[in-house]
N, C-alpha and C. Protein backbone atom coordinates (compact mmCIF):
# COMPACT_ATOMS: atom_id res chain seq x y z
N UNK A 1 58.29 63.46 7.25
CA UNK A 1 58.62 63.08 8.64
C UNK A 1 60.04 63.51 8.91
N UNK A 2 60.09 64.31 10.25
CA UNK A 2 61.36 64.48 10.38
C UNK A 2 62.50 63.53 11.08
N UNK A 3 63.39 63.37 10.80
CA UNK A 3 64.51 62.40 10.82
C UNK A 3 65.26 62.86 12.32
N UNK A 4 65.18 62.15 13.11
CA UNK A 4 65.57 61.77 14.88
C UNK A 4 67.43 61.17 14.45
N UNK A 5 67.99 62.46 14.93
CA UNK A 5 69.16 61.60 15.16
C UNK A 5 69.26 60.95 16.62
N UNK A 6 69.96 59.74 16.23
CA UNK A 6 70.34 58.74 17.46
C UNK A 6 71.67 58.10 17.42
N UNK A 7 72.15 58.16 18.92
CA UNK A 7 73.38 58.02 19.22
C UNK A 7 73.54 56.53 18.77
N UNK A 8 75.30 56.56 18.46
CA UNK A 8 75.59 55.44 17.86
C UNK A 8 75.91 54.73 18.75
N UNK A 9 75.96 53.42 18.67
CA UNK A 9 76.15 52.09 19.76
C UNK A 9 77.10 52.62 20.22
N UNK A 10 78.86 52.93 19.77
CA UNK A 10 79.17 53.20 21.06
C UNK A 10 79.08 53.87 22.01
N UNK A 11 78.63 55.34 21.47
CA UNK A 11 78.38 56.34 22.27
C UNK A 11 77.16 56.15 23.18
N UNK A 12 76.42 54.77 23.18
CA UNK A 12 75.36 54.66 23.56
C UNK A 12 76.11 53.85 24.50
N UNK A 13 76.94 52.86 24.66
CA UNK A 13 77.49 52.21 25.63
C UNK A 13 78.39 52.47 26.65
N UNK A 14 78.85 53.59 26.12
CA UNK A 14 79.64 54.55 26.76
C UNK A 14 78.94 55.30 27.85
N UNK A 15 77.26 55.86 27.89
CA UNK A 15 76.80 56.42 28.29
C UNK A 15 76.04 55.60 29.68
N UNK A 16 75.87 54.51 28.70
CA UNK A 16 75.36 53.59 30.09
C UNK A 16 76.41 52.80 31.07
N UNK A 17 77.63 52.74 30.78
CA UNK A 17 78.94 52.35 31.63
C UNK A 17 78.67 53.03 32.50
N UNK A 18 79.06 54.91 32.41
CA UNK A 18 79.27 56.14 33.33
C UNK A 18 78.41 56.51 33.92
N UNK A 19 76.51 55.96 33.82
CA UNK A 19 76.07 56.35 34.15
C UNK A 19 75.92 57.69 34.19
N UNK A 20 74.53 58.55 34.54
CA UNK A 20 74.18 59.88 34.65
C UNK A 20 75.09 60.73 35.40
N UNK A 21 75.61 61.69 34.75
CA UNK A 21 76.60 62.81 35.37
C UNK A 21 76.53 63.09 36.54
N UNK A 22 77.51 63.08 37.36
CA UNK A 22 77.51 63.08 38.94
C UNK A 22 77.83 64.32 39.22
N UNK A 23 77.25 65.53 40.01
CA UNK A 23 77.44 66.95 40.60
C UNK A 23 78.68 67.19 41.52
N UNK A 24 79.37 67.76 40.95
CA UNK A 24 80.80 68.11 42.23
C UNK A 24 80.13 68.20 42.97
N UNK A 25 80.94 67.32 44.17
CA UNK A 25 80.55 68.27 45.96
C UNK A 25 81.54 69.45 45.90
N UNK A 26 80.72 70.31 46.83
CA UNK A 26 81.54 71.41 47.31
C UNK A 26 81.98 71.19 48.52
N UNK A 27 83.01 71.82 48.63
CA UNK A 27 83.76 72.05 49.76
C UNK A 27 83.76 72.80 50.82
N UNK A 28 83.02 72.23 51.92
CA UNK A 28 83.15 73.21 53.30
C UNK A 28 84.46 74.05 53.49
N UNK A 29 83.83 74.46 55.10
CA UNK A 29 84.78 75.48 55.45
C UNK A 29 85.65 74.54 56.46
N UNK A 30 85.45 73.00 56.05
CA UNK A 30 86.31 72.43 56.73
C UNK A 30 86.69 72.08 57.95
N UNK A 31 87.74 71.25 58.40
CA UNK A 31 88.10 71.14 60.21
C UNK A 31 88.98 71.83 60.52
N UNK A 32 89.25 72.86 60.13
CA UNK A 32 90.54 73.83 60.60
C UNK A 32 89.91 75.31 61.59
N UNK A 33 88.86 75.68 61.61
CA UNK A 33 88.47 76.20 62.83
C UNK A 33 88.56 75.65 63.92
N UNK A 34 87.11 74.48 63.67
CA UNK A 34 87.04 73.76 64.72
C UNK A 34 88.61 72.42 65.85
N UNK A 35 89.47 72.96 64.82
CA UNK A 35 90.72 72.24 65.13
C UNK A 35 91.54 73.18 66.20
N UNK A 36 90.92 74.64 65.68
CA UNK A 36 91.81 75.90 66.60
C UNK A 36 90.93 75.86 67.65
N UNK A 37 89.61 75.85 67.59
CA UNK A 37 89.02 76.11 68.99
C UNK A 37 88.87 75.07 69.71
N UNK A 38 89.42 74.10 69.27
CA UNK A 38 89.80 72.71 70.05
C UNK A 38 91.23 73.05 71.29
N UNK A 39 91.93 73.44 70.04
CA UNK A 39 93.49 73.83 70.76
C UNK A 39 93.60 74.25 71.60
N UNK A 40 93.14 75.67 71.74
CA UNK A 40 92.69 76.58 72.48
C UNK A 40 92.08 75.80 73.68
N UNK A 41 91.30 75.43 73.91
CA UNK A 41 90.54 74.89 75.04
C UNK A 41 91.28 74.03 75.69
N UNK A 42 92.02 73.23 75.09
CA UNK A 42 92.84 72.41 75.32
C UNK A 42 93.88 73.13 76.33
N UNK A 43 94.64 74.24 75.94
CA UNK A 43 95.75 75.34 76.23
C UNK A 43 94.90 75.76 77.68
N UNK A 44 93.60 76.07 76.98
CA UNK A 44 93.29 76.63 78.81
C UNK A 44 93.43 75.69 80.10
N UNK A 45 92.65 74.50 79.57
CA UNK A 45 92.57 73.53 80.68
C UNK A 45 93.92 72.83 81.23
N UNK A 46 94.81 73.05 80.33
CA UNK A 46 96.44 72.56 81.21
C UNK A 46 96.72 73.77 81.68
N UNK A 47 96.71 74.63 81.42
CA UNK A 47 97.32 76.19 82.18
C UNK A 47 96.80 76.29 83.49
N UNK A 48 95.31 75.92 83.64
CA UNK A 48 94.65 75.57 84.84
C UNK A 48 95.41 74.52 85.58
N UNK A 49 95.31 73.32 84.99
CA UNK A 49 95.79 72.18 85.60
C UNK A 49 97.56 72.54 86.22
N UNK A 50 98.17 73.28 85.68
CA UNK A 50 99.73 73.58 85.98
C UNK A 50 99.08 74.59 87.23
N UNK A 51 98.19 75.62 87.49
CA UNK A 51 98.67 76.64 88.10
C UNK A 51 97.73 75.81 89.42
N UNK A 52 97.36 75.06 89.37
CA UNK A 52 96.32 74.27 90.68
C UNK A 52 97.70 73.08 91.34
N UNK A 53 98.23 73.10 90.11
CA UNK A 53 99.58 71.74 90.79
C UNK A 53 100.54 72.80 91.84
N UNK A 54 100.60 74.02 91.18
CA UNK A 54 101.91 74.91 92.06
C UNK A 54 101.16 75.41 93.10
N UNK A 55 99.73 75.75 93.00
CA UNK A 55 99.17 76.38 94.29
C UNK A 55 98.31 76.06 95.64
N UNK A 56 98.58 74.01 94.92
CA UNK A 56 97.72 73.35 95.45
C UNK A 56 96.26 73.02 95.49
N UNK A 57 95.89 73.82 94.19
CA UNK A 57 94.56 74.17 94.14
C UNK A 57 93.52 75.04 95.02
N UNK A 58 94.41 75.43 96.05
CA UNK A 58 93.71 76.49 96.89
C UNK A 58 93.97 77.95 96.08
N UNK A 59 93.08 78.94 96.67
CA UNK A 59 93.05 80.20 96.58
C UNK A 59 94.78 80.79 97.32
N UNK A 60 94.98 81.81 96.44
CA UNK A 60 96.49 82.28 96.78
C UNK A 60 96.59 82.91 98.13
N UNK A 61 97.31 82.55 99.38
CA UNK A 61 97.08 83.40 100.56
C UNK A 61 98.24 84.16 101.39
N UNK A 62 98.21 84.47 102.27
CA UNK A 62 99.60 85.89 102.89
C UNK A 62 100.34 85.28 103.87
N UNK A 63 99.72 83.24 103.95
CA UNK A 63 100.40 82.41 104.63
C UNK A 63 102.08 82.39 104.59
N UNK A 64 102.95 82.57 105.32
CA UNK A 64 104.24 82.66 104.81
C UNK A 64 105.12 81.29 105.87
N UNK A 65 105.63 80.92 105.43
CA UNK A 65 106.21 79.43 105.80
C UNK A 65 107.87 80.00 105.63
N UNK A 66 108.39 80.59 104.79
CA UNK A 66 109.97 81.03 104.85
C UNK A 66 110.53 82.50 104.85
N UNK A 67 110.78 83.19 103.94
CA UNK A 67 111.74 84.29 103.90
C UNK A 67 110.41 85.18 104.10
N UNK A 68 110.45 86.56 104.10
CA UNK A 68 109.77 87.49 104.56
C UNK A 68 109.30 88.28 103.03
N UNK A 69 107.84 88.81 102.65
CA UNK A 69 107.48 88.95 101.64
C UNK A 69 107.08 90.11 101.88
N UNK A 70 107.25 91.04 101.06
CA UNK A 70 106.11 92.26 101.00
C UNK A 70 104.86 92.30 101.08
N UNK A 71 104.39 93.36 101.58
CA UNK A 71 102.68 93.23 102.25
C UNK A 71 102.49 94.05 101.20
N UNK A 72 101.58 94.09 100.24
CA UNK A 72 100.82 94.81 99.20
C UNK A 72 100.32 96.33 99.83
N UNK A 73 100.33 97.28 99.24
CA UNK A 73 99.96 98.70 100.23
C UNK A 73 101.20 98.93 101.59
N UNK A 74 101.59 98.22 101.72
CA UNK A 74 103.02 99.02 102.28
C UNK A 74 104.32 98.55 102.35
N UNK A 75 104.97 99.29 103.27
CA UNK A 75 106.47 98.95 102.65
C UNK A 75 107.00 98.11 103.65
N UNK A 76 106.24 97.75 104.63
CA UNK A 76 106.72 96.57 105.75
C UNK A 76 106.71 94.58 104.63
N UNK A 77 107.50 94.49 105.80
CA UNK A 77 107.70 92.87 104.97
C UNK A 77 107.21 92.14 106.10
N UNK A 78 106.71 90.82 105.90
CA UNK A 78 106.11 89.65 106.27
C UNK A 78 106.87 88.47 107.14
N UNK A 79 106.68 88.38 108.23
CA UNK A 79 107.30 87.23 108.36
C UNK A 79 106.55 86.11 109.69
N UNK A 80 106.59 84.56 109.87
CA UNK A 80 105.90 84.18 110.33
C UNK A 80 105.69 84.69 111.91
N UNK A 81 104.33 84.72 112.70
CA UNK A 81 104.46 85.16 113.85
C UNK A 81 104.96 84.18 115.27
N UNK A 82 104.92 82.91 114.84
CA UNK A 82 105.06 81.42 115.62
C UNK A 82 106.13 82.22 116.17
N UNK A 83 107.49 82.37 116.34
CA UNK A 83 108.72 82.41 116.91
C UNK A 83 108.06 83.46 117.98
N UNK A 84 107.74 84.80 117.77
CA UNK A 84 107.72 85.96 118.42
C UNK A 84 106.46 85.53 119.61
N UNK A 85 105.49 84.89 119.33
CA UNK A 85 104.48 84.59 119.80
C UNK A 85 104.81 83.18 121.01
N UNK A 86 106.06 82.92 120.57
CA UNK A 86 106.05 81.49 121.62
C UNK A 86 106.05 81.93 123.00
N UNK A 87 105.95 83.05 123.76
CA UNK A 87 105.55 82.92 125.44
C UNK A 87 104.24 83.11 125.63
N UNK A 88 103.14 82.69 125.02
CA UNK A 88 101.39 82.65 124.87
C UNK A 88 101.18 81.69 124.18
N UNK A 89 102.13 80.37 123.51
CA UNK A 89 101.84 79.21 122.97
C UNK A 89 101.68 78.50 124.17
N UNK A 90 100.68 78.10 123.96
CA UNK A 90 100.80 76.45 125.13
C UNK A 90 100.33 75.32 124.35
N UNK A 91 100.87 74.13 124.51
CA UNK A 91 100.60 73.06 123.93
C UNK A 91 99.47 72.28 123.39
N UNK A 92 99.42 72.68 122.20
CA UNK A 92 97.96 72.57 121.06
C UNK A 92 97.03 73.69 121.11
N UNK A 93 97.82 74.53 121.75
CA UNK A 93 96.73 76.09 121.86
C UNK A 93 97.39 77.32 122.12
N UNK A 94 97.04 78.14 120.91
CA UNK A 94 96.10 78.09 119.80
C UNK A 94 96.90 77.00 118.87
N UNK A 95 95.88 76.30 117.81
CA UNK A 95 95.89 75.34 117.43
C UNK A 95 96.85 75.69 116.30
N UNK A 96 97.97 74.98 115.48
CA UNK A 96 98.76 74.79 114.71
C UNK A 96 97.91 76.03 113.23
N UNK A 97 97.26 75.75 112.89
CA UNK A 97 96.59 76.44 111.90
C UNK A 97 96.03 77.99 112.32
N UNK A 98 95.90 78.25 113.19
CA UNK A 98 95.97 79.49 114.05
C UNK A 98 96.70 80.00 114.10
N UNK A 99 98.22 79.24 114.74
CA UNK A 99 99.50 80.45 114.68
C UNK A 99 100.02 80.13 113.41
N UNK A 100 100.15 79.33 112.63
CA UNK A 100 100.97 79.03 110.98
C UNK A 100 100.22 80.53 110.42
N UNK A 101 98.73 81.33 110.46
CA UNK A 101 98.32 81.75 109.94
C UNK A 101 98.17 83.51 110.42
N UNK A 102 99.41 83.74 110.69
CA UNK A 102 99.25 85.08 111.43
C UNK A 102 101.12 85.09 111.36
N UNK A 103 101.68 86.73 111.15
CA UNK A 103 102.44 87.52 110.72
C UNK A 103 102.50 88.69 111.40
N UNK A 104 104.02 88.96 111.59
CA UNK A 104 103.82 90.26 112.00
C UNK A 104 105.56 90.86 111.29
N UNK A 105 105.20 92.18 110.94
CA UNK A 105 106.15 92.86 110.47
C UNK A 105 107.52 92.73 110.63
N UNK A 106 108.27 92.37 109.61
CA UNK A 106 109.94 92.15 110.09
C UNK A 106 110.25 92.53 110.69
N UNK A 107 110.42 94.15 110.91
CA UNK A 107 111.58 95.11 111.76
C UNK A 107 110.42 94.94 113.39
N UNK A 108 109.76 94.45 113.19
CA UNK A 108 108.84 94.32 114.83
C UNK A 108 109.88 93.72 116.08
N UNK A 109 109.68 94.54 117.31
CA UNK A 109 110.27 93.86 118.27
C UNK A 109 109.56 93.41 119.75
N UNK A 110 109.63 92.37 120.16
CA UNK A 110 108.81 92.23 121.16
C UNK A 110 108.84 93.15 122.29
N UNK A 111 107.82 93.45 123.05
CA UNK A 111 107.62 94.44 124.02
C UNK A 111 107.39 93.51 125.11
N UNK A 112 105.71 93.00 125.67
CA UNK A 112 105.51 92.13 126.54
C UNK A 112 104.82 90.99 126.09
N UNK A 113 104.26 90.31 126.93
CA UNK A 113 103.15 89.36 126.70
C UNK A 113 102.10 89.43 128.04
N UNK A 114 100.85 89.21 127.98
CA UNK A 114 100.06 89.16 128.79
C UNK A 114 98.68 88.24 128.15
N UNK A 115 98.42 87.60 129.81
CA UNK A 115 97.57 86.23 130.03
C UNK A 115 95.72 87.34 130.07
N UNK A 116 95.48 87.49 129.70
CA UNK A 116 93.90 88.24 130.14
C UNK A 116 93.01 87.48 130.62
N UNK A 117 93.41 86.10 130.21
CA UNK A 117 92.42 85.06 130.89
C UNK A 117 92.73 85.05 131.98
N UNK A 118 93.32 84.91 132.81
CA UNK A 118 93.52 85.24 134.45
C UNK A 118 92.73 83.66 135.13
N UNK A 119 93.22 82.79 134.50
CA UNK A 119 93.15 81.38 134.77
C UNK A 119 91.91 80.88 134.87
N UNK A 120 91.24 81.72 133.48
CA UNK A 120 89.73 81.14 132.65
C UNK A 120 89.95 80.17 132.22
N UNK A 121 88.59 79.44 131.41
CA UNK A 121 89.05 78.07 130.95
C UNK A 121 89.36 78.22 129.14
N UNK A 122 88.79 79.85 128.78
CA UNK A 122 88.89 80.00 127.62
C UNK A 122 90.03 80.47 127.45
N UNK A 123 90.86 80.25 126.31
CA UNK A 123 92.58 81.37 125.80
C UNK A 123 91.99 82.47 125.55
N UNK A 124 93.22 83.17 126.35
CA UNK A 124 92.93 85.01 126.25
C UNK A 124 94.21 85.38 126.08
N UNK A 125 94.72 85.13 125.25
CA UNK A 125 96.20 85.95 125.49
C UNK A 125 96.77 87.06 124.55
N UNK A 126 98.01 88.03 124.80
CA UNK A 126 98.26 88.79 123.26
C UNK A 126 99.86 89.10 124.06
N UNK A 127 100.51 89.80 122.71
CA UNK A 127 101.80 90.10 122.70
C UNK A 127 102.00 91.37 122.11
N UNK A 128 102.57 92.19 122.89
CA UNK A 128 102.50 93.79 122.25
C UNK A 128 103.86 93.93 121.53
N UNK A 129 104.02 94.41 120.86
CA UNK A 129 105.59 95.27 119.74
C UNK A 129 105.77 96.38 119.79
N UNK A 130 106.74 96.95 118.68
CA UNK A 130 107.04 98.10 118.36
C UNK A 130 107.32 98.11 116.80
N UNK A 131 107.49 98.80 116.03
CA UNK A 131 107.96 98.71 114.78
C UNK A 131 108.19 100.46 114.13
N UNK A 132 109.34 100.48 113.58
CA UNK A 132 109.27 101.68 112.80
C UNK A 132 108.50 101.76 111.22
N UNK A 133 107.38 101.84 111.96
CA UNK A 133 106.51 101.91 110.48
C UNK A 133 105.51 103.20 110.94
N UNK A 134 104.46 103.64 110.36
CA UNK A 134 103.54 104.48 110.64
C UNK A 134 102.42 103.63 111.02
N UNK A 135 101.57 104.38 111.74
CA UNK A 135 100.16 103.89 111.91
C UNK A 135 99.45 103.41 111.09
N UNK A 136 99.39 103.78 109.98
CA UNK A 136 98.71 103.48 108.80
C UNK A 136 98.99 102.34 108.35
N UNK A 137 100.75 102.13 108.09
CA UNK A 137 101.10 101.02 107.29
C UNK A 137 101.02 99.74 108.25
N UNK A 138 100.77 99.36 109.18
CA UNK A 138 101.07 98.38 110.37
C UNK A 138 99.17 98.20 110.44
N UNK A 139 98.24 99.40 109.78
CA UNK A 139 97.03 98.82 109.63
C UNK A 139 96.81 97.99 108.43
N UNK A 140 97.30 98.94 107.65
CA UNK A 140 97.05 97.97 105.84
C UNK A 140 97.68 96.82 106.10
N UNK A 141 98.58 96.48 107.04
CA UNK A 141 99.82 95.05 106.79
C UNK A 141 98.61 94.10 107.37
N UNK A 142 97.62 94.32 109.15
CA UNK A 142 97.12 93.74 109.01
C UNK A 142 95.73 93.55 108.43
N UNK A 143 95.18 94.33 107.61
CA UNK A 143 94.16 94.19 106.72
C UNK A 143 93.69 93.13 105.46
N UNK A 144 95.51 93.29 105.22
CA UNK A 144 96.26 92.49 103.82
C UNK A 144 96.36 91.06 104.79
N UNK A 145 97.07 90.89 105.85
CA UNK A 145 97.96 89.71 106.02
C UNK A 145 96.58 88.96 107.23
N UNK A 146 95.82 89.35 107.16
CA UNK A 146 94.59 88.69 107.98
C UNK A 146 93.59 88.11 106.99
N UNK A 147 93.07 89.08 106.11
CA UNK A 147 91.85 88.12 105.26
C UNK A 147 93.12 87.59 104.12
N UNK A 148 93.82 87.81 103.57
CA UNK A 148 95.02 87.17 103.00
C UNK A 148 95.24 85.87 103.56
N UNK A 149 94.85 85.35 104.80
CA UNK A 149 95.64 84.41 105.45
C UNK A 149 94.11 83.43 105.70
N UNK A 150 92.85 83.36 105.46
CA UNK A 150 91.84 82.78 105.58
C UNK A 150 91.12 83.25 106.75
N UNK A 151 91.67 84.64 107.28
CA UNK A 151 91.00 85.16 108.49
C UNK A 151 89.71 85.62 107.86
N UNK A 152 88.36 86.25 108.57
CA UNK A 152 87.09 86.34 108.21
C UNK A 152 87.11 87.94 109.39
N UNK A 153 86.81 89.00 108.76
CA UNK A 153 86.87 90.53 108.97
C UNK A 153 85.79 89.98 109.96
N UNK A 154 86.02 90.71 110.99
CA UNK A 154 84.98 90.54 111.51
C UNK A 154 84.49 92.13 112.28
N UNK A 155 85.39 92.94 112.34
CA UNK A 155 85.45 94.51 112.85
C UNK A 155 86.96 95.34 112.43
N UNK A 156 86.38 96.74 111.91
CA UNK A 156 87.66 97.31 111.60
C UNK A 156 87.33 98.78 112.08
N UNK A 157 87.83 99.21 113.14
CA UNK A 157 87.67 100.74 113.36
C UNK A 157 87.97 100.99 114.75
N UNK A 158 87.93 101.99 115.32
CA UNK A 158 88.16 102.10 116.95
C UNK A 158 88.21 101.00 117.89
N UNK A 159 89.16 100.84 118.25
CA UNK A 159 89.05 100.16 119.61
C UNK A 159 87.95 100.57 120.89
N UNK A 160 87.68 99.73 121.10
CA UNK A 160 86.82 100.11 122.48
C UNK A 160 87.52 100.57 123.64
N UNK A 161 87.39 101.81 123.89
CA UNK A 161 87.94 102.11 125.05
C UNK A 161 89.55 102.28 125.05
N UNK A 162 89.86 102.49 123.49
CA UNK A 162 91.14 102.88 123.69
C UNK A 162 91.46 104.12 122.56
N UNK A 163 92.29 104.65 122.52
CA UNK A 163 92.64 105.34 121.46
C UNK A 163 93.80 104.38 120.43
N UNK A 164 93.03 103.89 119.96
CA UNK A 164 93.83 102.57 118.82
C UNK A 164 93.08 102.19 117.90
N UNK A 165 93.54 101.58 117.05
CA UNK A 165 92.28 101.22 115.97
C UNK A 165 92.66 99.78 115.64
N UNK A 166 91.21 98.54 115.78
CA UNK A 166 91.52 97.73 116.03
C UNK A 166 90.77 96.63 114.56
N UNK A 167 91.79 95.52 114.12
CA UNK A 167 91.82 94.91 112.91
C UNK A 167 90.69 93.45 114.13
N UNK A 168 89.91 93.21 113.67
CA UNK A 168 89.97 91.94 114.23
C UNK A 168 89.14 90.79 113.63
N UNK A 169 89.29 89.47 113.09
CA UNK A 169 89.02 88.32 112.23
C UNK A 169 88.73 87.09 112.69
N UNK A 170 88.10 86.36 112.09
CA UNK A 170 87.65 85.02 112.54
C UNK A 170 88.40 84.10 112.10
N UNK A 171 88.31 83.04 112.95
CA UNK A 171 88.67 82.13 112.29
C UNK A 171 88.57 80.16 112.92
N UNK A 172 88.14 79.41 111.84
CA UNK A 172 88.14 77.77 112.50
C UNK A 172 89.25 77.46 113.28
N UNK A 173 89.48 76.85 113.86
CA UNK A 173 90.55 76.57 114.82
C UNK A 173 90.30 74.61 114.50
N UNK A 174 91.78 73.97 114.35
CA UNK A 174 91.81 72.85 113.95
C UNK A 174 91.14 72.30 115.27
N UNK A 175 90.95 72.30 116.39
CA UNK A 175 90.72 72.27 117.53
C UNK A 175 89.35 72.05 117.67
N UNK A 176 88.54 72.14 116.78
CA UNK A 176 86.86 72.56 116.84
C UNK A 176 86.61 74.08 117.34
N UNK A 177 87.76 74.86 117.95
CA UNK A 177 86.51 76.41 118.42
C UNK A 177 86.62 77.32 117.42
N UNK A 178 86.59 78.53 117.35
CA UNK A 178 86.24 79.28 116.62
C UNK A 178 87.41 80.14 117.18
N UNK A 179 88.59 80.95 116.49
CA UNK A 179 89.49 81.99 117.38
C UNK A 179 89.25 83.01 116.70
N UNK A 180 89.87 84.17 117.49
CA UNK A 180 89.20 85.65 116.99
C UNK A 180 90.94 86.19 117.67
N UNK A 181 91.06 86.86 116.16
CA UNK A 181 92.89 87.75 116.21
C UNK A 181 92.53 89.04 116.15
N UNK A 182 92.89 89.69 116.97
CA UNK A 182 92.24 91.47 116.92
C UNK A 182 94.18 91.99 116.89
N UNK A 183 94.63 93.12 115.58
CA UNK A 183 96.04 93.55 115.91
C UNK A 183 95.55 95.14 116.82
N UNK A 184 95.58 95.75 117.80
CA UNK A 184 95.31 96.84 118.47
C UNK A 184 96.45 97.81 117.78
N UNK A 185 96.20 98.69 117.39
CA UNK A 185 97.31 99.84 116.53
C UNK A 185 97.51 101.07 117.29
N UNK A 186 97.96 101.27 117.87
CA UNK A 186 98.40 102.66 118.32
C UNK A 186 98.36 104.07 117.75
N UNK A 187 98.04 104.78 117.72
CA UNK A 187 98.94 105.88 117.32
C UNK A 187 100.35 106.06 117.20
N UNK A 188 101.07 106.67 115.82
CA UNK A 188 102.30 106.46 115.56
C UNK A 188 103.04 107.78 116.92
N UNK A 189 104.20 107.49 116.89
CA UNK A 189 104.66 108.69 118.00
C UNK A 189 106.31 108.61 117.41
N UNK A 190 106.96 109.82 117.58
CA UNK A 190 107.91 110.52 116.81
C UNK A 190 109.34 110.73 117.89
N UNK A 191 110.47 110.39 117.81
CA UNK A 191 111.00 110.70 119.04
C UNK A 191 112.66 111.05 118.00
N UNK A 192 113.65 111.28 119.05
CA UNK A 192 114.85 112.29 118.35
C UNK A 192 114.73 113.06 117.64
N UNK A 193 116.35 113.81 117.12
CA UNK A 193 116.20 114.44 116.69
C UNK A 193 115.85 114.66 115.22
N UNK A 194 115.58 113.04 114.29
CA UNK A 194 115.73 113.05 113.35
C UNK A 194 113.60 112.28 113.22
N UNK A 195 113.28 112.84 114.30
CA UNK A 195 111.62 112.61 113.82
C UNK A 195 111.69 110.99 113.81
N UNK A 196 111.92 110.15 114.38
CA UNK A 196 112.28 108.86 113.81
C UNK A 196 110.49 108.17 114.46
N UNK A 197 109.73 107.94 113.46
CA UNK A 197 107.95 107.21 113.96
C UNK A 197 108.39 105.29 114.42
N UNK A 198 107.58 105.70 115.35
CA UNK A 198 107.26 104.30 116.16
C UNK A 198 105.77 104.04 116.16
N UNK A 199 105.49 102.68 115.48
CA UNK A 199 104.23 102.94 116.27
C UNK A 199 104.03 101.49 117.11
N UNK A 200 103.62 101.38 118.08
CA UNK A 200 102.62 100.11 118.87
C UNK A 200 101.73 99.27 118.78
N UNK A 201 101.74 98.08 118.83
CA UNK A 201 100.78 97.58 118.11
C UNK A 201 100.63 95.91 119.35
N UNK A 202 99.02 95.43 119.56
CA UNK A 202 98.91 94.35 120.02
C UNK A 202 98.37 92.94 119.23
N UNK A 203 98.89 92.16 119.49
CA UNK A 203 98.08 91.36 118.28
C UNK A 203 97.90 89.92 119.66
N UNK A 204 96.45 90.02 119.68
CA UNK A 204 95.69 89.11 120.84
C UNK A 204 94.84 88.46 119.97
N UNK A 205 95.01 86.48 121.01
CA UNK A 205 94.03 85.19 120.58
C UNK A 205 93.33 85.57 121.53
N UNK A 206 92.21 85.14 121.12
CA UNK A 206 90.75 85.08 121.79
C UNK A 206 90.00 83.19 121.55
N UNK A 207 89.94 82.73 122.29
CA UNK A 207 89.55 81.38 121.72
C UNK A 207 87.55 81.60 122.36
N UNK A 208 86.77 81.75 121.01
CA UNK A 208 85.53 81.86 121.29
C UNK A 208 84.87 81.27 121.98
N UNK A 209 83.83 81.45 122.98
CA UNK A 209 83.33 80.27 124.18
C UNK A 209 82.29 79.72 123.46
N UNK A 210 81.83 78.98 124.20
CA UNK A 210 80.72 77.88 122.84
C UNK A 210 79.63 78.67 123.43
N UNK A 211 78.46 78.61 122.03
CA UNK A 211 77.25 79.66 122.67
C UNK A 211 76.25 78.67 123.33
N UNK A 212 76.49 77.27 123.46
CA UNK A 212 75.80 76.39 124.07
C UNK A 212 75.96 75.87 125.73
């Protein structure tokens, strides 16, 4: 018979203290990814939260309230139209958000003003300028500084019945109506001896009649 070795008492008591050998855990890949793509998310949503505190949370617009800004696509600068426009303001019309939202070129100088409503019940009015800019750039200014400003395109190309080319946009009126800003552009025209371009330009409220 063959002879069984067997563990000696202590080694036998020893074995039942420690119980059956326990398997290392292994080690994940841990919380240090998921700690960065935490961060990260984190980083976006205040960068948001900062740039909604400075912009009010509105969309960025060509509204200008102080100093005079460059118009994107040309070399004319920005400035509010309220001052130039005050002999066609009449009291609550066009409505505060109407004229806050319309610009016309720095170096612009007033020419006339005229009533077209001719003592309708709807506003018809506009104010003509001058500016040493080209035809072109006095279109891009209002292209930029109209849908820039929450205006709504509403026609861009020939004037009717004129030789001008006419910008013209929609827009709510705090008032309940609907107003419509058309800038009328001239052809540029060239005078002295040093070629010096002028061009003309009208920029007319229209207060929409109700279709009811």
């Amino acid at each position: 018979m063959e002879e069984v070795e067997t563990a000696s008492a202590p080694e036998q008591m020893a074995a039942d203290r420690h119980g059956p050998p326990v398997p290392p855990v292994r080690s994940g890949p841990g919380m240090r990814p998921a700690l960065i793509v935490m961060g990260i998310a984190v980083f976006i949503v205040l960068l948001f939260g900062v740039t909604a505190a400075i912009t009010g949370g509105a969309p960025t617009s060509s509204v200008h309230r102080g100093g005079a800004l460059r118009v994107r696509g040309t070399t004319l600068l920005a400035i509010p139209a309220a001052p130039a426009l005050g002999p066609i303001i009449e009291p609550g019309s066009p409505p505060a958000n109407i004229v806050d939202s319309l610009t016309i070129p720095k170096t612009a100088t007033v020419l006339t003003s005229t009533d077209n409503g001719d003592g309708a019940s709807q506003y018809d009015k506009q104010m003509s300028f001058r500016v040493s800019a080209s035809e072109q750039s006095v279109i891009a200014f209002y292209r930029s500084e109209l849908t820039g400003s929450g205006w709504v395109l509403a026609s861009d190309g020939p004037a009717y019945g004129q030789r001008a080319i006419e910008v013209l946009a929609k827009k709510g009126g705090a008032d309940g109506w609907e107003w419509e800003a058309g800038a009328v552009i001239s052809p540029t025209t060239f005078s002295g001896s040093t070629s010096r371009e002028s061009t003309q330009f009208v920029l007319r409220l229209f207060q929409i009649p109700d279709a009811n």
